[in-house]
Structures are given as structure tokens and as C-alpha cells.
C-alpha atoms as a PDB file:
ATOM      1  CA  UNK A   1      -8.407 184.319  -1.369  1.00  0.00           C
ATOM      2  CA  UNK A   2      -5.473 184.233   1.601  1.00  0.00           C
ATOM      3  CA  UNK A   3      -7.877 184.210   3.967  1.00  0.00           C
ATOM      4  CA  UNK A   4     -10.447 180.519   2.365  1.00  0.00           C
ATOM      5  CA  UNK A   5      -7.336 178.735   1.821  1.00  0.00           C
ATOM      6  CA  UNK A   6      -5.761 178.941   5.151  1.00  0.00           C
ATOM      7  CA  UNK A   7     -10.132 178.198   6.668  1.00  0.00           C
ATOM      8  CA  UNK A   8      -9.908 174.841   4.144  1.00  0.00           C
ATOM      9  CA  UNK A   9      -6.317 173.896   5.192  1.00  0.00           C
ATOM     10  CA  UNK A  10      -7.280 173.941   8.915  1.00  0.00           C
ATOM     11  CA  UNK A  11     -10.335 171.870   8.239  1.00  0.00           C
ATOM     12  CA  UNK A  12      -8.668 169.486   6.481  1.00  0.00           C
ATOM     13  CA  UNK A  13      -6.181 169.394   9.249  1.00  0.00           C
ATOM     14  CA  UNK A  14      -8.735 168.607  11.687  1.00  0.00           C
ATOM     15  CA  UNK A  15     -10.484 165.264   9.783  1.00  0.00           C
ATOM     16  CA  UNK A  16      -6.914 163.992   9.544  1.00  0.00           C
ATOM     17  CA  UNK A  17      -6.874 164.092  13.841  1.00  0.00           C
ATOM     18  CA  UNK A  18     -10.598 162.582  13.490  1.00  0.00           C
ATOM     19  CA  UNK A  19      -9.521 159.715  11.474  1.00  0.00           C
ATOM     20  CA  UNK A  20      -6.266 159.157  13.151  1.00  0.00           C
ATOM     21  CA  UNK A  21      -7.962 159.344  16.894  1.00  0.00           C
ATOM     22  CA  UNK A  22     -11.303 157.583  16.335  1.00  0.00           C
ATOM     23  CA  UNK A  23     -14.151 157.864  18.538  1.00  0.00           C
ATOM     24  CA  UNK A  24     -16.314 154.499  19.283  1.00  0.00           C
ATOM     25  CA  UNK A  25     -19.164 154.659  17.592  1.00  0.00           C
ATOM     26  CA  UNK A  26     -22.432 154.821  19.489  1.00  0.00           C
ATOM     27  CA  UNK A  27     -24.429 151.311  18.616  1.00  0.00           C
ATOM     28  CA  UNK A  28     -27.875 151.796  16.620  1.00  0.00           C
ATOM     29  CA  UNK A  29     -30.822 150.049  16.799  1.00  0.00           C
ATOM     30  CA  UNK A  30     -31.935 149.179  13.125  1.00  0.00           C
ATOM     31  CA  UNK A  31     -35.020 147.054  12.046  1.00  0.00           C
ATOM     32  CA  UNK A  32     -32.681 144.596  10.362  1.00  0.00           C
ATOM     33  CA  UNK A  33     -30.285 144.443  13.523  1.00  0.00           C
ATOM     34  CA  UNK A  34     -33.240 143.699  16.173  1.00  0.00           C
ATOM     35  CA  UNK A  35     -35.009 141.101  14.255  1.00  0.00           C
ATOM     36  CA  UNK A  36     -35.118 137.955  16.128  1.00  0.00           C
ATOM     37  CA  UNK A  37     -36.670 135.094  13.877  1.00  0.00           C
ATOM     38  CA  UNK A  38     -39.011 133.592  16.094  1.00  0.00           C
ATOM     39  CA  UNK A  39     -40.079 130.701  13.645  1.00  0.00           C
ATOM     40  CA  UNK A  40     -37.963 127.638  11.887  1.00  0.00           C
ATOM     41  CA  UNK A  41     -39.347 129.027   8.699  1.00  0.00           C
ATOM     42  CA  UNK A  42     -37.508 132.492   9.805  1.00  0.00           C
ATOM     43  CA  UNK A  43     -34.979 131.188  11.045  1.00  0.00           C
ATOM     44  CA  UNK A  44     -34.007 128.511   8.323  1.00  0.00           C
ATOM     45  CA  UNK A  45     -34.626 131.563   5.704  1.00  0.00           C
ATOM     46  CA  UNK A  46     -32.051 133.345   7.298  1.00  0.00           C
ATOM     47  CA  UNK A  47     -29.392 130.228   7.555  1.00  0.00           C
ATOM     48  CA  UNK A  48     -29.968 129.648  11.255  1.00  0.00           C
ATOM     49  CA  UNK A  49     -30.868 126.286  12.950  1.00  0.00           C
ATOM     50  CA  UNK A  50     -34.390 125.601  14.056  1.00  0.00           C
ATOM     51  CA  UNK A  51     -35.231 125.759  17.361  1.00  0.00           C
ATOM     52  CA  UNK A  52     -34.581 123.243  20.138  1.00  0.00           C
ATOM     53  CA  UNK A  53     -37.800 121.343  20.465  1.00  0.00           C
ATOM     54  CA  UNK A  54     -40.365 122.914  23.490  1.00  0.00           C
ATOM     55  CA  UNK A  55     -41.269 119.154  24.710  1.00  0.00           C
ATOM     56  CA  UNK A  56     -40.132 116.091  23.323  1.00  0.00           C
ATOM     57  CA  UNK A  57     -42.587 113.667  22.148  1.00  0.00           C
ATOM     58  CA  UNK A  58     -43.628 111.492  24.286  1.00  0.00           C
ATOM     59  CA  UNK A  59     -46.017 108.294  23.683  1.00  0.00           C
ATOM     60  CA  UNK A  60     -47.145 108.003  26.914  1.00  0.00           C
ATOM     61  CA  UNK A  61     -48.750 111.704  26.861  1.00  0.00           C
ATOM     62  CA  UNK A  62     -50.508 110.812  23.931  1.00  0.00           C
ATOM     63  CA  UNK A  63     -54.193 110.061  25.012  1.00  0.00           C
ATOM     64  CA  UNK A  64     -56.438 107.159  23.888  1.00  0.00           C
ATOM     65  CA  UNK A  65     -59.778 108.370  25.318  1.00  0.00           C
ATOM     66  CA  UNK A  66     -61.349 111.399  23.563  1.00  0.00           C
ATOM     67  CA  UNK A  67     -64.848 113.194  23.840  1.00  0.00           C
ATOM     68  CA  UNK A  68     -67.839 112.109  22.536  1.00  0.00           C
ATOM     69  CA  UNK A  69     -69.087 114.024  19.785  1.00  0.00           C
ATOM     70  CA  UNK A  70     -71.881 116.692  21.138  1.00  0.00           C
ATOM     71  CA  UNK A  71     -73.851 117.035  18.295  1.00  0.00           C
ATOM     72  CA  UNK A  72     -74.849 113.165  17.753  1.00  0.00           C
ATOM     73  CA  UNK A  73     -78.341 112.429  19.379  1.00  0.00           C
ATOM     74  CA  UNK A  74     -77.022 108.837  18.771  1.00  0.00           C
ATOM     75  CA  UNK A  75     -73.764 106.787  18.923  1.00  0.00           C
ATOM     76  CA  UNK A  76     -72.437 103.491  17.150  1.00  0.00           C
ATOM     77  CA  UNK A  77     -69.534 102.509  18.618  1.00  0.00           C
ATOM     78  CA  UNK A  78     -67.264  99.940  19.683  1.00  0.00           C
ATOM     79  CA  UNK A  79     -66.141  99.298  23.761  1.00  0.00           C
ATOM     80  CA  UNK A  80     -62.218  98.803  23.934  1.00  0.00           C
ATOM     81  CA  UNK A  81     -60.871  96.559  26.793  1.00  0.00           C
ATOM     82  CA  UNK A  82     -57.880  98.281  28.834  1.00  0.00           C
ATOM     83  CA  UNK A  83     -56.230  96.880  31.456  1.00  0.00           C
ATOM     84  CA  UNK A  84     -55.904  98.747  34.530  1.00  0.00           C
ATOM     85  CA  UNK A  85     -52.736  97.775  35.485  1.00  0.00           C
ATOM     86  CA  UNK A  86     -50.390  99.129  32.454  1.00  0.00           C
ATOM     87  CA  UNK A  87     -53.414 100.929  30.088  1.00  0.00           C
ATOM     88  CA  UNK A  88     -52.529  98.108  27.348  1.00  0.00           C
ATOM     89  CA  UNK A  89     -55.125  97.465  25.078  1.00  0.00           C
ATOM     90  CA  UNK A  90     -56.538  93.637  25.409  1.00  0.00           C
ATOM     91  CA  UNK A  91     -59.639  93.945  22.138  1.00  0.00           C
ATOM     92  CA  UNK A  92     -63.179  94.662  22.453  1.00  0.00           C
ATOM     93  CA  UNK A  93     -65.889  93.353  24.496  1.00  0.00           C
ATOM     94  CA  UNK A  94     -68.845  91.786  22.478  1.00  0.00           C
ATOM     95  CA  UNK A  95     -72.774  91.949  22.983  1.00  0.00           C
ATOM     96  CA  UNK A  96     -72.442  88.907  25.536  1.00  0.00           C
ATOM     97  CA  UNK A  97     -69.402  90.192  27.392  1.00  0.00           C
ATOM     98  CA  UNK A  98     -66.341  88.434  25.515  1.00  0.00           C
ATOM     99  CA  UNK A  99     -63.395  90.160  24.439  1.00  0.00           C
ATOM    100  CA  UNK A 100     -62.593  89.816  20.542  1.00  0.00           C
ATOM    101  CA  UNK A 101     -59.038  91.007  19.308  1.00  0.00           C
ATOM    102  CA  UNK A 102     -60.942  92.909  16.513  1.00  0.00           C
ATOM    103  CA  UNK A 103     -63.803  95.449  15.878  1.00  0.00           C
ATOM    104  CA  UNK A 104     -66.797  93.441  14.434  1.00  0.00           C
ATOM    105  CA  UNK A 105     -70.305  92.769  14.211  1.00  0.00           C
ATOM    106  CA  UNK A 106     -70.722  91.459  17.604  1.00  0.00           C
ATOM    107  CA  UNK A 107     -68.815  94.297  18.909  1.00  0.00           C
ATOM    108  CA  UNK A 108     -70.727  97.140  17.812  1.00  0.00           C
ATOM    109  CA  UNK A 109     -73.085  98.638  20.050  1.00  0.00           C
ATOM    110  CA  UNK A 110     -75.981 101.028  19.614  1.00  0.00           C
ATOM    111  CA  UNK A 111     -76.728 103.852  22.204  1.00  0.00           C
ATOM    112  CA  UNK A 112     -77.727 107.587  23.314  1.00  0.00           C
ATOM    113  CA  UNK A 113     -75.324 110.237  23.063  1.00  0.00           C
ATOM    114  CA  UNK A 114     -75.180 111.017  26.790  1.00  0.00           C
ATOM    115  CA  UNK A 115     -75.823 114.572  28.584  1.00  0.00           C
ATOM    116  CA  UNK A 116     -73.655 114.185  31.399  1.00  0.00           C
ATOM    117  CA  UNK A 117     -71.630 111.568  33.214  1.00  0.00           C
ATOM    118  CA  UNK A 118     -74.869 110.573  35.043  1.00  0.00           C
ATOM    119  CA  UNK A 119     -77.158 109.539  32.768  1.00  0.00           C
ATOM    120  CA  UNK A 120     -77.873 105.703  32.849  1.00  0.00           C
ATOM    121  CA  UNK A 121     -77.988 104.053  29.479  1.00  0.00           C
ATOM    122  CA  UNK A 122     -79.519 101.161  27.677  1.00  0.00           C
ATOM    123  CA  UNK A 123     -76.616  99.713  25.079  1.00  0.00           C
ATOM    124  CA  UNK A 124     -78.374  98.238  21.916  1.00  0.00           C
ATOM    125  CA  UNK A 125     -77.138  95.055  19.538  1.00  0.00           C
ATOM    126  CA  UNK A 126     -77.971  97.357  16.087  1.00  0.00           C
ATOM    127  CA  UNK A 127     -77.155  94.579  13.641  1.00  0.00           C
ATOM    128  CA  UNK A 128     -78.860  91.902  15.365  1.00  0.00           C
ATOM    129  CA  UNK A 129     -76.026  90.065  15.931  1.00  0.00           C
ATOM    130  CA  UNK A 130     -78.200  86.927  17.553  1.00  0.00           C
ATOM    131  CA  UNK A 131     -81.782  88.332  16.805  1.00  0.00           C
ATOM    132  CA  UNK A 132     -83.128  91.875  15.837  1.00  0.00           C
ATOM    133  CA  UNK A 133     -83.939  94.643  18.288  1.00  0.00           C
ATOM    134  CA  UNK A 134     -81.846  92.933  20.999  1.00  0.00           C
ATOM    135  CA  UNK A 135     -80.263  94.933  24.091  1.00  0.00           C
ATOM    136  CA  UNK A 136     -77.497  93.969  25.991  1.00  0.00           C
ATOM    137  CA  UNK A 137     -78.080  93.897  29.816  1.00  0.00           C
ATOM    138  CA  UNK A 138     -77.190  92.292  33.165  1.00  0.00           C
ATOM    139  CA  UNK A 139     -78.981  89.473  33.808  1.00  0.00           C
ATOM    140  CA  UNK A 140     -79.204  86.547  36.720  1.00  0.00           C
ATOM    141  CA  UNK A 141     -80.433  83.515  37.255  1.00  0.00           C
ATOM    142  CA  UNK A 142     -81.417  84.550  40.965  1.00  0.00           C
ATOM    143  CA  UNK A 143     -84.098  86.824  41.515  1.00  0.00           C
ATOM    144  CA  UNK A 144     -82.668  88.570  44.583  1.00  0.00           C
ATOM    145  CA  UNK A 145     -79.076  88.849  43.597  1.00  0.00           C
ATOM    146  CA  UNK A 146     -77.137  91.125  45.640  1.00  0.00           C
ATOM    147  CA  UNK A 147     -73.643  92.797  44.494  1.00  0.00           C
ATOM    148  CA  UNK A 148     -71.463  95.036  46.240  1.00  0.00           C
ATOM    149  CA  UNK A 149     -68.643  94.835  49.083  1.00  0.00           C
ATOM    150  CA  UNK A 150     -67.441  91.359  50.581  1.00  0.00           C
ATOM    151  CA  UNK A 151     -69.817  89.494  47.855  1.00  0.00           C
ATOM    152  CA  UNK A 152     -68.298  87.451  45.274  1.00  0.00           C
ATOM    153  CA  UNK A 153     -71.452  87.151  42.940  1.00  0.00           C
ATOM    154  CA  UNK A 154     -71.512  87.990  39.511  1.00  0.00           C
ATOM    155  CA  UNK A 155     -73.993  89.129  36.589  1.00  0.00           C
ATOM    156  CA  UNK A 156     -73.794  88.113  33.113  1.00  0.00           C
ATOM    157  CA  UNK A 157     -73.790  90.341  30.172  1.00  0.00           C
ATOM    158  CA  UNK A 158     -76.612  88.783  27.880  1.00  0.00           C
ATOM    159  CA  UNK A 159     -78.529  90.341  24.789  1.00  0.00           C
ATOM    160  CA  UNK A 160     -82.617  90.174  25.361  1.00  0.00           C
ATOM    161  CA  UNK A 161     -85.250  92.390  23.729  1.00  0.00           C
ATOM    162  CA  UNK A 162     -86.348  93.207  27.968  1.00  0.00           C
ATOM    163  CA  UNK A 163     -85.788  96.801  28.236  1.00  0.00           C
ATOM    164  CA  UNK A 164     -85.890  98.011  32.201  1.00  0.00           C
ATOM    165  CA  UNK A 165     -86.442 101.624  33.366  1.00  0.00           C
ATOM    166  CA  UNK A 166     -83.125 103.273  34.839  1.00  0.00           C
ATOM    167  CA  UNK A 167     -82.742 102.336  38.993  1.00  0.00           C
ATOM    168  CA  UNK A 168     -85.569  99.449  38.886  1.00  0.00           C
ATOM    169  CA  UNK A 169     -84.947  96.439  40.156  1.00  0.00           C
ATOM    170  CA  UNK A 170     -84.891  93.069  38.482  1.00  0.00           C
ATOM    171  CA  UNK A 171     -87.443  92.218  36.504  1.00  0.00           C
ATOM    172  CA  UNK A 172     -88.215  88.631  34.956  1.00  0.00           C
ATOM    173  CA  UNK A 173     -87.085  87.770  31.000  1.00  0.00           C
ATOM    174  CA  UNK A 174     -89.403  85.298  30.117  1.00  0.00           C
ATOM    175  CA  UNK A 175     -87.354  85.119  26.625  1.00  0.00           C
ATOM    176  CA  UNK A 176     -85.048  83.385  28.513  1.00  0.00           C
ATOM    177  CA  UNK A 177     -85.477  79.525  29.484  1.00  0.00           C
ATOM    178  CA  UNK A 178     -84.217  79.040  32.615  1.00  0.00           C
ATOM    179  CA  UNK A 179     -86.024  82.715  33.392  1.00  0.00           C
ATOM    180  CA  UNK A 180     -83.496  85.478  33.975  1.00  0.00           C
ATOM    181  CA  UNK A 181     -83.817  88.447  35.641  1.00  0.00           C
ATOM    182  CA  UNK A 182     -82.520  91.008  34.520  1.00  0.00           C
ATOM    183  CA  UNK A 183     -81.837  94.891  34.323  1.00  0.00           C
ATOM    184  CA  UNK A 184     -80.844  97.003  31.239  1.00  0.00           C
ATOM    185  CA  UNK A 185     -80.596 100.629  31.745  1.00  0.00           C
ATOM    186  CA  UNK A 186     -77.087 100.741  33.853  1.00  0.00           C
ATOM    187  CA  UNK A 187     -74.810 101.729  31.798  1.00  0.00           C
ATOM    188  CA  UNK A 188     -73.156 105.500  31.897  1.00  0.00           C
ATOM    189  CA  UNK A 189     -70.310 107.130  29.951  1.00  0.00           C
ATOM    190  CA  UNK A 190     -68.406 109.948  30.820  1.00  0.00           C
ATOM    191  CA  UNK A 191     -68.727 112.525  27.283  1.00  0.00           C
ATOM    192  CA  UNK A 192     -65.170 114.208  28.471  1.00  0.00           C
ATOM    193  CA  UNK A 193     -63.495 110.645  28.036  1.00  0.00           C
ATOM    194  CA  UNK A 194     -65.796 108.238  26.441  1.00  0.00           C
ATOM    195  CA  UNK A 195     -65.310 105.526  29.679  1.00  0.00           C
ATOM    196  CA  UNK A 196     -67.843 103.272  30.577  1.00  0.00           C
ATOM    197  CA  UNK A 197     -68.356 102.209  34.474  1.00  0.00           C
ATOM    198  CA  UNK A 198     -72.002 100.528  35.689  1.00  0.00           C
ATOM    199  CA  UNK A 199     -74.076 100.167  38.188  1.00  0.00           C
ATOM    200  CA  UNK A 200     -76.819  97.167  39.768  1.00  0.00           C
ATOM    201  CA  UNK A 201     -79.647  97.665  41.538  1.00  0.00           C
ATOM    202  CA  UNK A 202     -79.622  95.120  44.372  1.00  0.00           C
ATOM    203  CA  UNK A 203     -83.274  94.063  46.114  1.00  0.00           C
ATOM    204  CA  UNK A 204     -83.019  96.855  48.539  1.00  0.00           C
ATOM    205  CA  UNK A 205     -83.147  99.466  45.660  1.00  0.00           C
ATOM    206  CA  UNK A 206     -79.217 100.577  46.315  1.00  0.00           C
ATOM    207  CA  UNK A 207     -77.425 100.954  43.595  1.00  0.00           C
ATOM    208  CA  UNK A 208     -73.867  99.838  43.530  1.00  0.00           C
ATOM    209  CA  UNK A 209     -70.744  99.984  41.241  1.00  0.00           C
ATOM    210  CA  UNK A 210     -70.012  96.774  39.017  1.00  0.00           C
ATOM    211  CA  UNK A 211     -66.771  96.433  37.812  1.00  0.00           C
ATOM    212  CA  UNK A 212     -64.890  95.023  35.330  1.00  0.00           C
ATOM    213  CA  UNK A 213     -62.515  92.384  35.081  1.00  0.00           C
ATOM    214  CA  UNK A 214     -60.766  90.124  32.420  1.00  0.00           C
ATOM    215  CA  UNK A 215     -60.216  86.428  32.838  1.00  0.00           C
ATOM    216  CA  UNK A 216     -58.007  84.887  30.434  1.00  0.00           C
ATOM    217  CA  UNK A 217     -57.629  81.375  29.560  1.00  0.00           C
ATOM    218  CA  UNK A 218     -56.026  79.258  26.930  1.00  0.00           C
ATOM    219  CA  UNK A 219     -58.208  75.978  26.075  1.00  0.00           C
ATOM    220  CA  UNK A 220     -56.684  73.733  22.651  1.00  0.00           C
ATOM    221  CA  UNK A 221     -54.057  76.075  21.876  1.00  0.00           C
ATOM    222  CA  UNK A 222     -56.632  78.894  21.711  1.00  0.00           C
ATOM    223  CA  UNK A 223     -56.917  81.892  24.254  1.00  0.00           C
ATOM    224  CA  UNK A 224     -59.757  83.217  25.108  1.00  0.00           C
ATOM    225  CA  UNK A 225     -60.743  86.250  26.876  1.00  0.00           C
ATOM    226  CA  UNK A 226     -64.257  87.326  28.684  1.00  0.00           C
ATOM    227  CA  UNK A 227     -65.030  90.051  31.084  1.00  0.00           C
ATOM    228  CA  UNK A 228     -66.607  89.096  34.708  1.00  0.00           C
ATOM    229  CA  UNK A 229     -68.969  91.812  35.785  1.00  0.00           C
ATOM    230  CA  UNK A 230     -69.063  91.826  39.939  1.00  0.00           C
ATOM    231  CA  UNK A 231     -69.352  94.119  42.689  1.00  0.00           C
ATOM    232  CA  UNK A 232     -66.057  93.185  44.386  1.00  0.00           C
ATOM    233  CA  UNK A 233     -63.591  91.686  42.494  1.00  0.00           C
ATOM    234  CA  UNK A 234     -61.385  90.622  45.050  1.00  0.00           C
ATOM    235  CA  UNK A 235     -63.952  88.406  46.861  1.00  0.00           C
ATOM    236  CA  UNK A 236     -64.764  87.211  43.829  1.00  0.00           C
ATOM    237  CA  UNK A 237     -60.967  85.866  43.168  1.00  0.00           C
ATOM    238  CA  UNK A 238     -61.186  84.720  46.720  1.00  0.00           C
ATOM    239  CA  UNK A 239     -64.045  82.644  45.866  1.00  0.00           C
ATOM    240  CA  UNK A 240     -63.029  81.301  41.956  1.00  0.00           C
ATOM    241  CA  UNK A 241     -59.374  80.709  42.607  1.00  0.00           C
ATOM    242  CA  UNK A 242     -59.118  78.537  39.436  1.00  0.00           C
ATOM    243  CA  UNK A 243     -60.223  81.645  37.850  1.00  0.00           C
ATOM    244  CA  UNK A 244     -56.863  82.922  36.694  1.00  0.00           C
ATOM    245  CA  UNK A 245     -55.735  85.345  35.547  1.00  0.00           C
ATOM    246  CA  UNK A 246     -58.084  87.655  36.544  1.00  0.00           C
ATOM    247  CA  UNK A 247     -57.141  91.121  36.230  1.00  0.00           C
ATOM    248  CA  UNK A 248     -59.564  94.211  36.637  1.00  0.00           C
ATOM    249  CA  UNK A 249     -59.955  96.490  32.672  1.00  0.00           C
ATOM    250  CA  UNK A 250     -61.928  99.543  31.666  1.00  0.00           C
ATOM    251  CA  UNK A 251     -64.279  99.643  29.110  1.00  0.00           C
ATOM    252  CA  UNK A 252     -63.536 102.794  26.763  1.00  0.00           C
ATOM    253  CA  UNK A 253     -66.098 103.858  23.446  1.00  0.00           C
ATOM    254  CA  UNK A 254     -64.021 103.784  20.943  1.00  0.00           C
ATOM    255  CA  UNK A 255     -66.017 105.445  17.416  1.00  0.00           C
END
């Protein structure tokens, strides 16, 4: 019995030195110790704060043109009015090119769902705003109107039941009294961002950009706003200087 008493004595001697002379314990890894919560909802479970934001919001990144729906053969829509200068938004143009502060009637417009950004368009009045089955078009009092660089003439934006092929020329609308002449199919909207640009077809069968700009005027403590469709806007402001304001806008579909 000498002999296991004196072996358990010595052990116990020997966890005394442990205790008294520690050794640093080696770290391990656990499940529990590793987890990083990677979500608020983690992290709030667990008494932490959420996480710093990735990107602050920003209203300027937040984007008012969208794509046009693919599966619609056909669209009804309203056109909003943007300037170009500072993106702010100035109404909606109407069947006959003015600019009304809200979406109605005479704003709505009837079209094709596009395939691409290249397809030219005819824009339809659906409601009949002045008469039924009415398009809205360029049209000109001059049957060999020419638009484009260093000219300062204009079309207007009428509504007619005249529908013209895409890249013909002017053809007469006897509807009209003085005649018009007009084209219809020269519209195109880009299905990635809904924006509307425009073309004329002058007497030499060249088709050229039209642009858009908005002249603003206030007349018996009413303003008033109406979009000037031209191939160069600048020569047209050299040419109308009591035209003013003038200031070039997009046209964006707006469903």
C-alpha cells in the first residue's frame, strides 16, 4: 500500500506546479467563436449594431426613364417634358404639341410597342380628343419644307386622320383648310429608356433629326407652355428672338 500512496502523493504534487506555473492556452476555433453575422437581422439578434450603409441614398441616382414593357404589342402612354438643362420635369406634351402640367385626355397617346430603337412610329389620339381615329403628325403649310442645320423653320405637331408610310415625303392633308402637308410615321422610342427623338423627311428624301424645345410664356397672369419642333434650334432662336425662353426638353413615355 507504501508503494500507491507515495505514486498519488507525487501526482498530486505535480498538478499543484501545473496550476501554480500555468501554460497559455492554445486558442480554438469553435463554431460559436468564428461566426461573423453578416446580416442586420444577425447582427441585431446578437446585440450588435447594423451595418454601416454600402451607398447612401442618393436622389439623383434614382432614374426616371425605365423600359418599355416587352410583352405589350401595344402602348398607351403619356410623353413627359424634361428639360435638358437640369432633367426637371416641366408636364406633358398634348396631341397638338402643348405642354399640360397634368396627365389627361389630350395627353394620352396610342402607339406600337417598338422592336428596337429604330423603328419609326405613327403616335395615335385613342380617345379622340378632337375627332375619332385621329393621329398626331408633323405637318406644314409649305410643301417643300426643309429642316436641318443653319435653318430656322419649324413643323407643327397637329392631329389628322392622314397616315404616311415611314421615310416618305410630304404628302397633302386635304382635311386641313389651308392644305397641310404633312408626315406621320417619324416618331421612334428607345425600349431600354422609353425616350422619344424624331425625324423629317425633307424634299430630297434625307432624313434629319427634329428636336425639341420649350417656349414659355405668361399671357393674363397665365403661363403657358408649347414645344417648337425644328431642325436647329439655335437658328431658330436666332431668327424668333421674341421667342423667349426657349430652352431645348426631351420627350420621355411615361405609362
Amino acid at each position: 500500500m507504501q508503494p500507491s500512496l507515495f505514486y498519488l502523493l507525487s501526482l498530486l504534487c505535480a498538478f499543484t506546479a501545473v496550476l501554480a506555473n500555468p501554460v497559455a492556452p492554445t486558442a480554438v476555433a469553435t463554431p460559436c467563436a468564428s461566426f461573423v453575422p453578416h446580416t442586420n437581422a444577425q447582427r441585431l439578434a446578437r446585440g450588435l449594431t447594423p451595418l454601416a450603409p454600402r451607398r447612401l441614398f442618393n436622389p439623383s441616382r434614382v432614374s426616371r426613364r425605365a423600359a418599355l414593357p416587352s410583352a405589350a404589342p401595344t402602348l398607351t402612354a403619356n410623353f413627359g417634358v424634361y428639360k435638358r438643362s437640369d432633367n426637371s420635369h416641366q408636364g406633358y406634351v398634348n396631341v397638338q404639341g402643348g405642354v399640360s402640367d397634368t396627365q389627361v385626355a389630350i395627353t394620352t397617346f396610342h402607339f406600337k410597342n417598338p422592336s428596337s430603337a429604330d423603328e419609326l412610329l405613327e403616335f395615335h389620339d385613342p380617345d379622340g380628343t378632337y375627332y375619332a381615329g385621329m393621329n398626331s403628325l408633323f405637318a406644314s403649310y409649305d410643301n417643300n419644307l426643309y429642316l436641318g442645320p443653319g435653318s430656322y423653320n419649324s413643323v407643327l405637331l397637329n392631329t389628322s386622320p392622314l397616315s404616311t408610310p415611314a421615310g416618305s415625303k410630304q404628302v397633302a392633308d386635304v382635311t386641313k383648310a389651308p392644305v397641310q402637308y404633312s408626315q406621320s410615321t417619324v416618331f421612334r422610342i428607345d425600349p431600354a429608356t422609353g425616350i422619344i427623338t424624331a425625324q423629317w423627311v425633307n424634299p430630297d428624301g434625307k432624313a434629319v433629326p427634329v428636336y425639341f424645345a420649350m417656349w414659355t410664356r405668361t399671357q393674363i397672369g397665365h403661363t403657358f407652355k408649347s414645344i417648337i419642333f425644328t431642325g436647329d434650334i439655335a437658328a431658330y432662336k436666332a431668327h424668333t428672338p421674341n421667342i423667349t425662353p426657349l430652352e431645348e426638353v426631351t420627350l420621355v413615355v411615361v405609362l
